[in-house]
C-alpha atoms as a PDB file:
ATOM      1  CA  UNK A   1      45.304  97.686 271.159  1.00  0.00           C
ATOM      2  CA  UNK A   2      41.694  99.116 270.634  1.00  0.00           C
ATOM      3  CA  UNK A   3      39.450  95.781 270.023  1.00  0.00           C
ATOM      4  CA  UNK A   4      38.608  93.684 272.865  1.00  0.00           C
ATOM      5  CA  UNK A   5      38.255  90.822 270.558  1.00  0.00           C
ATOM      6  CA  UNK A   6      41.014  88.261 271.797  1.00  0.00           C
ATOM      7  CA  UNK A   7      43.262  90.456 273.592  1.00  0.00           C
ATOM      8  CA  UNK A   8      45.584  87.844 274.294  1.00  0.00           C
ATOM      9  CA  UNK A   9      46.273  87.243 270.762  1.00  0.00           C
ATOM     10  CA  UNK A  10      46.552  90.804 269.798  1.00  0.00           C
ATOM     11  CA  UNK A  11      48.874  90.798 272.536  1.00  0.00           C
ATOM     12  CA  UNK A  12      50.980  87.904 270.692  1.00  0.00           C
ATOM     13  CA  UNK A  13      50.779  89.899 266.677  1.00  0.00           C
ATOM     14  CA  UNK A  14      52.354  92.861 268.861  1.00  0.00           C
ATOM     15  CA  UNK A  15      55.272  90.785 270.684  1.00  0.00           C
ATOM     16  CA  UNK A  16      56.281  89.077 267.560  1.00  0.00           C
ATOM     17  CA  UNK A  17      55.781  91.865 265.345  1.00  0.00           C
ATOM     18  CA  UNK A  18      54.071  89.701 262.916  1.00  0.00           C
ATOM     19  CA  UNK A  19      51.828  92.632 261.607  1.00  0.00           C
ATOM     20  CA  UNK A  20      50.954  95.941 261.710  1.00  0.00           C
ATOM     21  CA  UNK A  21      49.167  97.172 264.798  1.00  0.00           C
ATOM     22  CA  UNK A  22      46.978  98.850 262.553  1.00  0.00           C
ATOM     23  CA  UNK A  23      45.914  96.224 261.419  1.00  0.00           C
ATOM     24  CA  UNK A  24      46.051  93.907 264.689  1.00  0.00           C
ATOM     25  CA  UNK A  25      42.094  94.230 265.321  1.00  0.00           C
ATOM     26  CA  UNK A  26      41.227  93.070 261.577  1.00  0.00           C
ATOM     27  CA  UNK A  27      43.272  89.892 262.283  1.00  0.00           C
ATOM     28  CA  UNK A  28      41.759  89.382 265.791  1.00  0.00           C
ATOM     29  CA  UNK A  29      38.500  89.761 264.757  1.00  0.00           C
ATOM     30  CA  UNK A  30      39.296  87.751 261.410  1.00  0.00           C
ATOM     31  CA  UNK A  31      40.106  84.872 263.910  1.00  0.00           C
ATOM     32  CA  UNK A  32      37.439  84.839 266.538  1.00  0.00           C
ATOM     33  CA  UNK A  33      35.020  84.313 263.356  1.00  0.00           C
ATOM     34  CA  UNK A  34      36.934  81.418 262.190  1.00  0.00           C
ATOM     35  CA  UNK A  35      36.781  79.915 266.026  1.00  0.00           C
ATOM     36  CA  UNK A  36      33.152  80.717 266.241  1.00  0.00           C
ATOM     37  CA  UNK A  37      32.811  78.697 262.778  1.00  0.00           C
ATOM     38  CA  UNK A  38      34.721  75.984 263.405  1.00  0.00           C
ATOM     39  CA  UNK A  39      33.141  75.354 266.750  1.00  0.00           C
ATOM     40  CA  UNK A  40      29.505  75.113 265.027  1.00  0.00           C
ATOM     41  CA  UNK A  41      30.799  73.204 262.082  1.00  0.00           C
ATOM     42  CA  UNK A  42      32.813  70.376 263.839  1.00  0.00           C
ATOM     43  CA  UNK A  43      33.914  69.113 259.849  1.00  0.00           C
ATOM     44  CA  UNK A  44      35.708  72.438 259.730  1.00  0.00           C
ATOM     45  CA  UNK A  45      38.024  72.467 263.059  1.00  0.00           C
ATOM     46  CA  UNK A  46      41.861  72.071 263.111  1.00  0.00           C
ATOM     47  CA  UNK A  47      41.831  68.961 264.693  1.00  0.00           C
ATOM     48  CA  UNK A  48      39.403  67.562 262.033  1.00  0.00           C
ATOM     49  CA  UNK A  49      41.430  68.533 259.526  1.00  0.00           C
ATOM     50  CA  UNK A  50      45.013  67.311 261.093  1.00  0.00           C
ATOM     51  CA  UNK A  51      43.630  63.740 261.445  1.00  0.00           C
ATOM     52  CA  UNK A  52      42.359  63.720 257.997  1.00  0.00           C
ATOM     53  CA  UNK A  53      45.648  64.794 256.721  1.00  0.00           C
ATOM     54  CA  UNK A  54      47.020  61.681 258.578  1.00  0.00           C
ATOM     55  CA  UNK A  55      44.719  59.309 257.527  1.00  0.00           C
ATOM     56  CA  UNK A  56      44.801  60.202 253.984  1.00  0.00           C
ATOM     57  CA  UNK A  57      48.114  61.327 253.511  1.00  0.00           C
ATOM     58  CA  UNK A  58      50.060  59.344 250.953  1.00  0.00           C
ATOM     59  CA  UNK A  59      53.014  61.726 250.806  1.00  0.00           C
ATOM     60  CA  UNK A  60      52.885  63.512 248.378  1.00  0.00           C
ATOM     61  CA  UNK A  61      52.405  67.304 247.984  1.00  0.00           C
ATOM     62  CA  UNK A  62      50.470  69.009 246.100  1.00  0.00           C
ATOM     63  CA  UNK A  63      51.334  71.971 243.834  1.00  0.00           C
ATOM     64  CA  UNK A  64      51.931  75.043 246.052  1.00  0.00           C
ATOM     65  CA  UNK A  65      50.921  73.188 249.267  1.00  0.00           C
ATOM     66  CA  UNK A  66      52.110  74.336 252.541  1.00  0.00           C
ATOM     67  CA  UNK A  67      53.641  71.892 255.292  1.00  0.00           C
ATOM     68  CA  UNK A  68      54.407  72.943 258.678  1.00  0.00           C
END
């Protein structure tokens, strides 16, 4: 691990093996960006959109939509 961006999650792409470690410091910077933007644009956090899912949600799915 080269990047001292997020070392914890680097730490987390390695133990999992969820990508390659050449390309661990692309995703860890890739993410501290999105944190950065999210925490300036409050409309654009996870939370945010979570509840909006709730409130709107009528059950259906869209077309290629992901559900966790």
């Amino acid at each position: 691990m080269s990047s001292k961006i997020l070392p914890d999650f680097q730490e987390f792409l390695i133990s999992r093996a969820l990508v390659d470690k050449k390309h661990i410091p692309l995703y860890a910077r890739w993410v501290s960006k999105f944190l950065a933007f999210s925490h300036q644009n409050k409309n654009f956090g996870l939370q945010n959109k979570k509840k909006k899912k709730r409130k709107g949600s009528s059950g259906r799915r869209e077309r290629g939509q992901v559900v966790n």
